[in-house]
PDB file of N, CA and C in Angstrom:
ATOM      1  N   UNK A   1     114.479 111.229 123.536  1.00  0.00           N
ATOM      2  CA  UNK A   1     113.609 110.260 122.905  1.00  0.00           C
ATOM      3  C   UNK A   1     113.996 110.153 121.430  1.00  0.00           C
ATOM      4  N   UNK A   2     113.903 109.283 120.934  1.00  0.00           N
ATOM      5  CA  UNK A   2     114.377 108.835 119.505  1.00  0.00           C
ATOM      6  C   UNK A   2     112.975 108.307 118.822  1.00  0.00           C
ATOM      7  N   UNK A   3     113.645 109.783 117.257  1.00  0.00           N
ATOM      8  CA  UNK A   3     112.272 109.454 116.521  1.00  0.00           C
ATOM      9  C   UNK A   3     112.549 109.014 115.289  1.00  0.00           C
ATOM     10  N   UNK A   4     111.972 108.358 114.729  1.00  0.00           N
ATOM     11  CA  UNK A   4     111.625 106.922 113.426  1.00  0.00           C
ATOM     12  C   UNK A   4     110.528 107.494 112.580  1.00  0.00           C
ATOM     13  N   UNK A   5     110.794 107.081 111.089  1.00  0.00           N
ATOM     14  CA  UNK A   5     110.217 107.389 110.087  1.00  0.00           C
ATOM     15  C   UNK A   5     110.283 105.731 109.617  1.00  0.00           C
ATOM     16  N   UNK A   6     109.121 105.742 108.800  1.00  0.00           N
ATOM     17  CA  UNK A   6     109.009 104.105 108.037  1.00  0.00           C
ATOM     18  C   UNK A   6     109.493 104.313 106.327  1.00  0.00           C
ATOM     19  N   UNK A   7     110.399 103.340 105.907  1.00  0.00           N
ATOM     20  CA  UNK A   7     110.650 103.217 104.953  1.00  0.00           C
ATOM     21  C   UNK A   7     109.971 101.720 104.233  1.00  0.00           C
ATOM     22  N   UNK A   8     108.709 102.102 103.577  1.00  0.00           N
ATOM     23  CA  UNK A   8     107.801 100.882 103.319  1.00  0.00           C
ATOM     24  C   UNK A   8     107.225 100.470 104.799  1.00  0.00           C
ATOM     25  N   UNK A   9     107.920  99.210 105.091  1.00  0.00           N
ATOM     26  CA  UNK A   9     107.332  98.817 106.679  1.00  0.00           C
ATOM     27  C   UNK A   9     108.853  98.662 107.425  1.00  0.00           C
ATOM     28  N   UNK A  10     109.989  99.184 107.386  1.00  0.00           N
ATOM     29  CA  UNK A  10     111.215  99.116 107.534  1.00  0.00           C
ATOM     30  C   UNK A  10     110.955 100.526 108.468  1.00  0.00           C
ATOM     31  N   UNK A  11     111.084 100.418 109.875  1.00  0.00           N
ATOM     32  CA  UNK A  11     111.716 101.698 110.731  1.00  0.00           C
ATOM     33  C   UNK A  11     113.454 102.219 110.674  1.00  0.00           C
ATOM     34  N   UNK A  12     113.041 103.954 110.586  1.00  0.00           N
ATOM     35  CA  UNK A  12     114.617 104.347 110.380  1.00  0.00           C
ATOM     36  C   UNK A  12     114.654 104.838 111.253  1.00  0.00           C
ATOM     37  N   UNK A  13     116.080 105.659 111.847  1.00  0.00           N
ATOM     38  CA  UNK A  13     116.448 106.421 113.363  1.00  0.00           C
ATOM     39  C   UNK A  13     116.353 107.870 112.403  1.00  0.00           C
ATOM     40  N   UNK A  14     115.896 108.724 112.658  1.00  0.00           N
ATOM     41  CA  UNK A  14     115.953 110.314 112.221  1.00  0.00           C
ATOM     42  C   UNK A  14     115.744 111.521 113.041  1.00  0.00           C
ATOM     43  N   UNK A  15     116.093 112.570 112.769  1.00  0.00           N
ATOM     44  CA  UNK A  15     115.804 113.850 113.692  1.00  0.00           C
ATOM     45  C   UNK A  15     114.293 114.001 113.720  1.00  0.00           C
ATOM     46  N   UNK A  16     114.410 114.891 115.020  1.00  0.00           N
ATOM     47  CA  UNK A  16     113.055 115.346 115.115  1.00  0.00           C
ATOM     48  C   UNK A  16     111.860 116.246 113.760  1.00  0.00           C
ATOM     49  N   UNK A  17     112.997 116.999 113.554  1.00  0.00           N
ATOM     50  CA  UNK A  17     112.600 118.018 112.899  1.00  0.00           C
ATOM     51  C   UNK A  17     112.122 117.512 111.270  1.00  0.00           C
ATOM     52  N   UNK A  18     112.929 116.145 110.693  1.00  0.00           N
ATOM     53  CA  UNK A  18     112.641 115.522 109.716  1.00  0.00           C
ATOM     54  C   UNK A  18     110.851 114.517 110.218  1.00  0.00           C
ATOM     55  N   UNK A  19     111.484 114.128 111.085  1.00  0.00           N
ATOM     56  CA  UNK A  19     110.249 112.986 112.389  1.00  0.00           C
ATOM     57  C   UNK A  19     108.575 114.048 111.650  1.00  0.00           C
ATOM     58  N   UNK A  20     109.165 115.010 112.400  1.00  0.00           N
ATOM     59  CA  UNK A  20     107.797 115.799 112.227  1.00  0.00           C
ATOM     60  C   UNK A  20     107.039 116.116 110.904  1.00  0.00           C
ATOM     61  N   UNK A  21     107.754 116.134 110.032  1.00  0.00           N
ATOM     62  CA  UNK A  21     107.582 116.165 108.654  1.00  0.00           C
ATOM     63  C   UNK A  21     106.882 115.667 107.967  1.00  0.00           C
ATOM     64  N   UNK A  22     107.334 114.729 108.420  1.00  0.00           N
ATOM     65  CA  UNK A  22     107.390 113.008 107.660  1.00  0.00           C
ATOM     66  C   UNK A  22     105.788 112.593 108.457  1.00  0.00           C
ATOM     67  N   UNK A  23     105.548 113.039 109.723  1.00  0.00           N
ATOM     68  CA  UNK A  23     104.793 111.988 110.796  1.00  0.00           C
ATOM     69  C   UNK A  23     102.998 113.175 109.942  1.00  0.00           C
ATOM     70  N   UNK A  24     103.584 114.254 109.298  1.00  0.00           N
ATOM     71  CA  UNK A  24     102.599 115.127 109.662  1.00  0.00           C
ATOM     72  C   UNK A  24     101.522 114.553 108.300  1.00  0.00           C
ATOM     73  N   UNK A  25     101.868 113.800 107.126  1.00  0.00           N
ATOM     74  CA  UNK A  25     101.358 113.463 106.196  1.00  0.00           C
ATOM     75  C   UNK A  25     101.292 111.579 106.325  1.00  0.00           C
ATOM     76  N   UNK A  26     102.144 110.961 106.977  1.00  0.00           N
ATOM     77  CA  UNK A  26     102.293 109.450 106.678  1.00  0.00           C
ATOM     78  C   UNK A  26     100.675 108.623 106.594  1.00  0.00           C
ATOM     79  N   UNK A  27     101.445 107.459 106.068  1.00  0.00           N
ATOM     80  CA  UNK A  27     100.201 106.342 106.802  1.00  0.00           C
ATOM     81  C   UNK A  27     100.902 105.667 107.994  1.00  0.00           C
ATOM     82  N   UNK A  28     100.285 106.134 109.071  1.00  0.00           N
ATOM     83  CA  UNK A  28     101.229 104.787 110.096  1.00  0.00           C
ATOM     84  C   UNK A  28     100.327 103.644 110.416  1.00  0.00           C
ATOM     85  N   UNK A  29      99.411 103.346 109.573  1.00  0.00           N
ATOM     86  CA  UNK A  29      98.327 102.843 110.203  1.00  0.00           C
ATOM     87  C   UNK A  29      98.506 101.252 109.378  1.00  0.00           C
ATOM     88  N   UNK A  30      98.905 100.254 110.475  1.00  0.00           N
ATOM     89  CA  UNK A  30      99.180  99.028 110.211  1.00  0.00           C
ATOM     90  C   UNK A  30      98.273  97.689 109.784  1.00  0.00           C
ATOM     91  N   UNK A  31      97.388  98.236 111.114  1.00  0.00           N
ATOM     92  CA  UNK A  31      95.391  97.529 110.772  1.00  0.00           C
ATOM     93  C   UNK A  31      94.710  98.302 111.630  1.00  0.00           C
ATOM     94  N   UNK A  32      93.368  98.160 110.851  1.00  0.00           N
ATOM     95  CA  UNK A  32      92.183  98.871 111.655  1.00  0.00           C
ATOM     96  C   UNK A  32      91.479  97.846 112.217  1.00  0.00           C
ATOM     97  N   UNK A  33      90.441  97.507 112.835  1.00  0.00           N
ATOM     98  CA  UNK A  33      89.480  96.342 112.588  1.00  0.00           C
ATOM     99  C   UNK A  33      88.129  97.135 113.595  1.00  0.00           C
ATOM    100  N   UNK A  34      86.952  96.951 112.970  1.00  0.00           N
ATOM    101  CA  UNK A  34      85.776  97.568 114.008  1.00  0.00           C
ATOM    102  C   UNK A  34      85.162  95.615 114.267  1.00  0.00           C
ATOM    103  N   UNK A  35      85.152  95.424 115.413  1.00  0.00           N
ATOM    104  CA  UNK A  35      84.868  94.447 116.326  1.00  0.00           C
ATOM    105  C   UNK A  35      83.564  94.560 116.119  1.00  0.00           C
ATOM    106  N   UNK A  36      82.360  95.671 116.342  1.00  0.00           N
ATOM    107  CA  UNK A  36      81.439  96.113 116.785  1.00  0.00           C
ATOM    108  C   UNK A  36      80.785  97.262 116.800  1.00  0.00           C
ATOM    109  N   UNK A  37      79.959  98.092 116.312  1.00  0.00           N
ATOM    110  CA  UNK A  37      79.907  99.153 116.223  1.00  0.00           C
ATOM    111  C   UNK A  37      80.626 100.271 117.889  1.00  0.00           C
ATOM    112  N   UNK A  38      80.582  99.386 118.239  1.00  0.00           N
ATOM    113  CA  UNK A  38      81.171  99.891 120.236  1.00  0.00           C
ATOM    114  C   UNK A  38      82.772  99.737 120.115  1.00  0.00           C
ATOM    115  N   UNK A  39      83.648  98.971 119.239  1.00  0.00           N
ATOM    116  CA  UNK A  39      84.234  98.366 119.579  1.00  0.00           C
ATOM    117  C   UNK A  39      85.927  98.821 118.505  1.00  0.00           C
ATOM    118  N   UNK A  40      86.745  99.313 118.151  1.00  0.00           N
ATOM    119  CA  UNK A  40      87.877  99.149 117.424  1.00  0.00           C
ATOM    120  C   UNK A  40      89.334  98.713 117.542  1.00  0.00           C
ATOM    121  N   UNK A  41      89.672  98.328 117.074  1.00  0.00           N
ATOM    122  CA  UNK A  41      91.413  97.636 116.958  1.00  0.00           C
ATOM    123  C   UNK A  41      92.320  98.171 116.272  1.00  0.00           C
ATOM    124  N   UNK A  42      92.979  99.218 116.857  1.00  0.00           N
ATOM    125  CA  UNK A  42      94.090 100.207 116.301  1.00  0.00           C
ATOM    126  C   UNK A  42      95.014  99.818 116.124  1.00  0.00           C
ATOM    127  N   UNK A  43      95.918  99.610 115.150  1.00  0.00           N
ATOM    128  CA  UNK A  43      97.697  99.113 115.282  1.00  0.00           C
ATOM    129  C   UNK A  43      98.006 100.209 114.157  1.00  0.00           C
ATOM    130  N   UNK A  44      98.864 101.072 114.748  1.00  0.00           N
ATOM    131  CA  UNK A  44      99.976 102.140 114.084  1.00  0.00           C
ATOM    132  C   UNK A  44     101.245 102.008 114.772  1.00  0.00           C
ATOM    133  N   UNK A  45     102.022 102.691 113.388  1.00  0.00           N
ATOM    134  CA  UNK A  45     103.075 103.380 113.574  1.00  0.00           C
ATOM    135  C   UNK A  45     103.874 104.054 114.607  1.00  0.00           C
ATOM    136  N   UNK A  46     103.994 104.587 115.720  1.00  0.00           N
ATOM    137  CA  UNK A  46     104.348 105.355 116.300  1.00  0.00           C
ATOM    138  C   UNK A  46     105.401 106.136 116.342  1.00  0.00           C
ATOM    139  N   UNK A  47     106.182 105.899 115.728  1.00  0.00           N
ATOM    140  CA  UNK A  47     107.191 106.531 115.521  1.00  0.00           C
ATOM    141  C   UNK A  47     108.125 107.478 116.463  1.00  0.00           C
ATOM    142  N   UNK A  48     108.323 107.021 117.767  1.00  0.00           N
ATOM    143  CA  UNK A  48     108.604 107.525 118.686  1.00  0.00           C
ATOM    144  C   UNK A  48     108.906 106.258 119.809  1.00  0.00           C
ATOM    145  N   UNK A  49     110.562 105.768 120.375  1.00  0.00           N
ATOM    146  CA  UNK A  49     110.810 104.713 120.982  1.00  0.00           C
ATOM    147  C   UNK A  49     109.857 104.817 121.870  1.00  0.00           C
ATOM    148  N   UNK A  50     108.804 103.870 122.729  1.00  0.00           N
ATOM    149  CA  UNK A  50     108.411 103.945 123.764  1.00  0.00           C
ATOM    150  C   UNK A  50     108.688 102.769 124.479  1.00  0.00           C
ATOM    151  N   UNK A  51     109.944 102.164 124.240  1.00  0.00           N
ATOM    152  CA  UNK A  51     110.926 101.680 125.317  1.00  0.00           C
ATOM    153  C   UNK A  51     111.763 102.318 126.227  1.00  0.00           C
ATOM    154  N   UNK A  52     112.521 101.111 126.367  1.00  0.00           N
ATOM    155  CA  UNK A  52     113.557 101.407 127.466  1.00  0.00           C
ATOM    156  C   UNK A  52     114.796 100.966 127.059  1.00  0.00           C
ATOM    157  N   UNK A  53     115.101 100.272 126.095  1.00  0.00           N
ATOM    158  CA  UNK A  53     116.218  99.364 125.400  1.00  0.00           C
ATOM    159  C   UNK A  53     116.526 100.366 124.375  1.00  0.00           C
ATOM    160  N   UNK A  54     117.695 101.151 124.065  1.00  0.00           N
ATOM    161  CA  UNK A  54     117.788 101.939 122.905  1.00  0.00           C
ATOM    162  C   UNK A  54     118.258 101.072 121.928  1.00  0.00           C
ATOM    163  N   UNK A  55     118.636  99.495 121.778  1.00  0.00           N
ATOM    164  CA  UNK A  55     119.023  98.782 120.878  1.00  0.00           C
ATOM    165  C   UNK A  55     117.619  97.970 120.280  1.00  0.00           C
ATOM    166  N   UNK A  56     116.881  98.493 121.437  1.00  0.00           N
ATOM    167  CA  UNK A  56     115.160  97.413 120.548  1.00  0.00           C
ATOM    168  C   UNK A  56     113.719  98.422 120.972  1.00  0.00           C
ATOM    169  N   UNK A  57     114.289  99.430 119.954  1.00  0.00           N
ATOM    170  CA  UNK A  57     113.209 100.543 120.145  1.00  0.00           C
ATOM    171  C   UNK A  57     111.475  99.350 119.907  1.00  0.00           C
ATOM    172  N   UNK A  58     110.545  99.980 120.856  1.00  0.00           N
ATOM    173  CA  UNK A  58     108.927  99.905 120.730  1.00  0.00           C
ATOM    174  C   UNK A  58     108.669 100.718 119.880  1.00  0.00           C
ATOM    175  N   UNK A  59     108.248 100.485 118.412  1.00  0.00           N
ATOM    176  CA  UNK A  59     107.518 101.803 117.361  1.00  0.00           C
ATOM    177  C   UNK A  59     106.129 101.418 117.081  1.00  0.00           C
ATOM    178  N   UNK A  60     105.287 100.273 117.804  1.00  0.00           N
ATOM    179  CA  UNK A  60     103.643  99.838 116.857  1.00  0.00           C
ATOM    180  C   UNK A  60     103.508  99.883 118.305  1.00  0.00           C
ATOM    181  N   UNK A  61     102.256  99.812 118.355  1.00  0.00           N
ATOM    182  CA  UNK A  61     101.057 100.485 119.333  1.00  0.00           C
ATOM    183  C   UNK A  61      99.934  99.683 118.750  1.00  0.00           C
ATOM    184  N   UNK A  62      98.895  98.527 119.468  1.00  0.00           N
ATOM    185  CA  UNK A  62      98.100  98.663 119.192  1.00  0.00           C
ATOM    186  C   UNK A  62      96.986  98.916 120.853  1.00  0.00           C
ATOM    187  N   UNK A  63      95.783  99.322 120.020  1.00  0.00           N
ATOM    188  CA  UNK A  63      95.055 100.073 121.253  1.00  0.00           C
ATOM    189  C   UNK A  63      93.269  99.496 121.115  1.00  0.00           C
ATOM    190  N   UNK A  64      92.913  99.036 121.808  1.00  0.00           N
ATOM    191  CA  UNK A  64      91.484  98.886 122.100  1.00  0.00           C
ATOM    192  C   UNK A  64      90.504 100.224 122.943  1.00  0.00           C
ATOM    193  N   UNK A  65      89.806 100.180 121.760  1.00  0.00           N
ATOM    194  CA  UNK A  65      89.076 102.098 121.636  1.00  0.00           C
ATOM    195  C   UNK A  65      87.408 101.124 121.594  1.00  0.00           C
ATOM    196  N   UNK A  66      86.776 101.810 122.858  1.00  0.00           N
ATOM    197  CA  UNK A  66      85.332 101.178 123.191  1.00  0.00           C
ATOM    198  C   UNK A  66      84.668 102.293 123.229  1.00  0.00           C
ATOM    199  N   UNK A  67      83.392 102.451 122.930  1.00  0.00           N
ATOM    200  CA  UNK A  67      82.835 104.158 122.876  1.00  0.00           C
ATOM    201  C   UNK A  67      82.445 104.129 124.165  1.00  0.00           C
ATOM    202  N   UNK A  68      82.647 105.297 124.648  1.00  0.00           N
ATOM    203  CA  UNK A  68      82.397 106.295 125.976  1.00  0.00           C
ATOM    204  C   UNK A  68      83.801 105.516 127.209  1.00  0.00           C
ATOM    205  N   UNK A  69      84.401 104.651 127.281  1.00  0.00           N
ATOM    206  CA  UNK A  69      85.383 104.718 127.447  1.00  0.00           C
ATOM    207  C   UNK A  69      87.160 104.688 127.750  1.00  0.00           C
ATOM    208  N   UNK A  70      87.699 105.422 128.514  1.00  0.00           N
ATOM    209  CA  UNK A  70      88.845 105.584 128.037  1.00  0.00           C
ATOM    210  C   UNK A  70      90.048 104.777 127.850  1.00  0.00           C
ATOM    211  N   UNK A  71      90.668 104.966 127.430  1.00  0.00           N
ATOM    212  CA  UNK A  71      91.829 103.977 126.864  1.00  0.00           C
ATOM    213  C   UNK A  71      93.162 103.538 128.175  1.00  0.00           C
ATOM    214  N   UNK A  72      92.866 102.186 128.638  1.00  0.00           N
ATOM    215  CA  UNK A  72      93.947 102.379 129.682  1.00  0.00           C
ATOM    216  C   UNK A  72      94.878 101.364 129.259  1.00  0.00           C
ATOM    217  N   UNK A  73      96.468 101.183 129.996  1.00  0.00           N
ATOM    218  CA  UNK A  73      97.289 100.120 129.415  1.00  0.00           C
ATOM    219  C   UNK A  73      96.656  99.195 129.571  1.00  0.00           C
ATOM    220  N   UNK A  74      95.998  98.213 129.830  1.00  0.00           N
ATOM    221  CA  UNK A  74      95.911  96.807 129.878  1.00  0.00           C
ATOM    222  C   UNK A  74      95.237  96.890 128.379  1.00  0.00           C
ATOM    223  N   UNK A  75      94.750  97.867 127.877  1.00  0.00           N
ATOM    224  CA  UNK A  75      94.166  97.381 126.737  1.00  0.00           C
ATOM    225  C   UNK A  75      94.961  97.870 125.259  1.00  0.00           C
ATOM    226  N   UNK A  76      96.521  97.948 125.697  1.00  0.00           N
ATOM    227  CA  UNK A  76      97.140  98.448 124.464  1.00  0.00           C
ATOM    228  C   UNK A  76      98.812  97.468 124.849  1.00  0.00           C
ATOM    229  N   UNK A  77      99.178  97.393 123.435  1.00  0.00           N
ATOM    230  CA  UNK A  77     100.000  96.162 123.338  1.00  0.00           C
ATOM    231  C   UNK A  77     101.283  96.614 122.956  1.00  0.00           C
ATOM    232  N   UNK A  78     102.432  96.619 122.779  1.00  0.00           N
ATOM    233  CA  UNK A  78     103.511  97.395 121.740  1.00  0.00           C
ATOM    234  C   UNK A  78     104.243  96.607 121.308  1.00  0.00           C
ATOM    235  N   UNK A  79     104.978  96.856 120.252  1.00  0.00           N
ATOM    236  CA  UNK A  79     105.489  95.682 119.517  1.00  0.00           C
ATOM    237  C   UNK A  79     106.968  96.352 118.451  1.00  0.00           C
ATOM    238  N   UNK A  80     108.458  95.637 118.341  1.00  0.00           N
ATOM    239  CA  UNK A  80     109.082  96.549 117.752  1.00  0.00           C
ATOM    240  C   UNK A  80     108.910  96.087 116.046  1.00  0.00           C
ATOM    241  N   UNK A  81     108.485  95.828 115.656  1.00  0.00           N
ATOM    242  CA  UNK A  81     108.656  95.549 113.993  1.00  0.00           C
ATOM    243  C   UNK A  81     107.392  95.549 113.008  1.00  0.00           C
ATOM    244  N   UNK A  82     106.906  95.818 112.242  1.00  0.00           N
ATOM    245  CA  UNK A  82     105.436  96.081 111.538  1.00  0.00           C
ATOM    246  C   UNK A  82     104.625  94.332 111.985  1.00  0.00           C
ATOM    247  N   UNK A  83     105.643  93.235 111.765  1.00  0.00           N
ATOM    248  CA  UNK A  83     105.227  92.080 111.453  1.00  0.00           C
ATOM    249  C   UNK A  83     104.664  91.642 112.901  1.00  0.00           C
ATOM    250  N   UNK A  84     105.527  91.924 113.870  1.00  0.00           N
ATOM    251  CA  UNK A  84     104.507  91.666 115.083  1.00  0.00           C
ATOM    252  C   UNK A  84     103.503  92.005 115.442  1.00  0.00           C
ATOM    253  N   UNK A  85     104.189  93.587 115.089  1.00  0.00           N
ATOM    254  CA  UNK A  85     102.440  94.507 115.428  1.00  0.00           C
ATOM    255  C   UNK A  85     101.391  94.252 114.525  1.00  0.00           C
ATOM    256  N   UNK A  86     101.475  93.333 113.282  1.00  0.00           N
ATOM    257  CA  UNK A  86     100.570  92.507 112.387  1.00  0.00           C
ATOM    258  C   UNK A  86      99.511  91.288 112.708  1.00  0.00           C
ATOM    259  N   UNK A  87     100.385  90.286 113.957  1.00  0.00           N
ATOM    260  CA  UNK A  87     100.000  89.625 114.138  1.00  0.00           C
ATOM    261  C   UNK A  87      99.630  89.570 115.972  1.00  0.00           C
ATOM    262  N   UNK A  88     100.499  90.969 116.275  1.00  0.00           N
ATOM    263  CA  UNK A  88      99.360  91.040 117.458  1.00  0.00           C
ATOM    264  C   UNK A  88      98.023  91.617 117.576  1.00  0.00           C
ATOM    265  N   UNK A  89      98.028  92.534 116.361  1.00  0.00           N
ATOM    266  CA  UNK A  89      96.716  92.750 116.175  1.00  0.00           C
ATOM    267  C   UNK A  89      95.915  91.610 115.388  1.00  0.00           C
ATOM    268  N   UNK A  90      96.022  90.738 114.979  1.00  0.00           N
ATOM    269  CA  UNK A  90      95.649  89.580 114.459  1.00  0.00           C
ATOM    270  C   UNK A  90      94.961  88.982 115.725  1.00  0.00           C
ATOM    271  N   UNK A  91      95.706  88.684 117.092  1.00  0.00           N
ATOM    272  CA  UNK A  91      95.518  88.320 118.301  1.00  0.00           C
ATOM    273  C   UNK A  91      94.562  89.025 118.821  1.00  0.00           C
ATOM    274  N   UNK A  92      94.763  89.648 119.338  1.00  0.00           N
ATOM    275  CA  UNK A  92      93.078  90.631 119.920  1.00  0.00           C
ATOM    276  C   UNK A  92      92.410  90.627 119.097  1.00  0.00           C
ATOM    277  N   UNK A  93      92.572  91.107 117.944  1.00  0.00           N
ATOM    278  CA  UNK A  93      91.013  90.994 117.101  1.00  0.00           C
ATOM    279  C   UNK A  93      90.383  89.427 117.620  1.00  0.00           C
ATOM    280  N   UNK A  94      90.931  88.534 117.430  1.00  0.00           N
ATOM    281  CA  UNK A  94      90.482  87.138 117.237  1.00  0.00           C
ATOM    282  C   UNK A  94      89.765  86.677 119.151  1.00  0.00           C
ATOM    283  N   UNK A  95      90.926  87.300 119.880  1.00  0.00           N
ATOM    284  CA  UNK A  95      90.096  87.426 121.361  1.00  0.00           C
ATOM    285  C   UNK A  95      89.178  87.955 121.595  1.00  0.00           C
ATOM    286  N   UNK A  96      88.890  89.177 120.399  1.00  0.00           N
ATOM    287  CA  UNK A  96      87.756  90.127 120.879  1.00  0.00           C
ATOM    288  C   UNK A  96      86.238  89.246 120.277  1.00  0.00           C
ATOM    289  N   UNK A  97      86.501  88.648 119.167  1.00  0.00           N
ATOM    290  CA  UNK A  97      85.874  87.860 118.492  1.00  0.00           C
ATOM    291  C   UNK A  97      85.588  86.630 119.308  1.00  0.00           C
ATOM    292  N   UNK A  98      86.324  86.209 120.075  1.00  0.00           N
ATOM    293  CA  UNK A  98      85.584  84.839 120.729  1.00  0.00           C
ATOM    294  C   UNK A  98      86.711  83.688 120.115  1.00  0.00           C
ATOM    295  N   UNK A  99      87.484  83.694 118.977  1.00  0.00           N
ATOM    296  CA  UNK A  99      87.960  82.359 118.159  1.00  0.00           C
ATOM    297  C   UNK A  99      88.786  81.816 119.086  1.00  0.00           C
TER     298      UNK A  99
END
């Protein structure tokens, strides 16, 4: 698995052992948004490919977090570049909202 550190909003390829370092203090956190007191819109960093393409690593994650419960794929999105994962969380927020 191939792990990524952010330079500004720029993903780099790096070792683990740097990965961990780096991951243990960062901000990976791209947008928040609370929908609802029930309700949040996560988009981070991940820093860890969760593709399948080693030429177009997945590094943003965003995730729909409802209280009591749990988090399954249909409700999380991935995206390879800060700017998508910007405006896909832009997208659900705005679905969750009704616009």
């Amino acid at each position: 698995m191939s792990h990524y550190i952010l330079d500004g909003r720029e993903p780099e390829c790096t070792n683990a052992v740097w990965w961990r370092r780096w991951y243990e203090s960062a901000d990976r956190v791209v947008a928040r948004t609370r929908i609802n007191p029930d309700i949040v819109v996560s988009t981070v960093f991940v820093g860890l490919d969760l593709g399948c393409d080693p030429d177009r690593p997945v590094l943003f994650e965003t995730e729909v977090m409802e209280v009591g419960i749990a988090s399954v794929d249909a409700r999380q999105k991935r995206y390879l570049t800060w700017a998508e994962a910007e405006r896909g969380h832009a997208k659900i927020v705005s679905e969750y909202r009704g616009a």
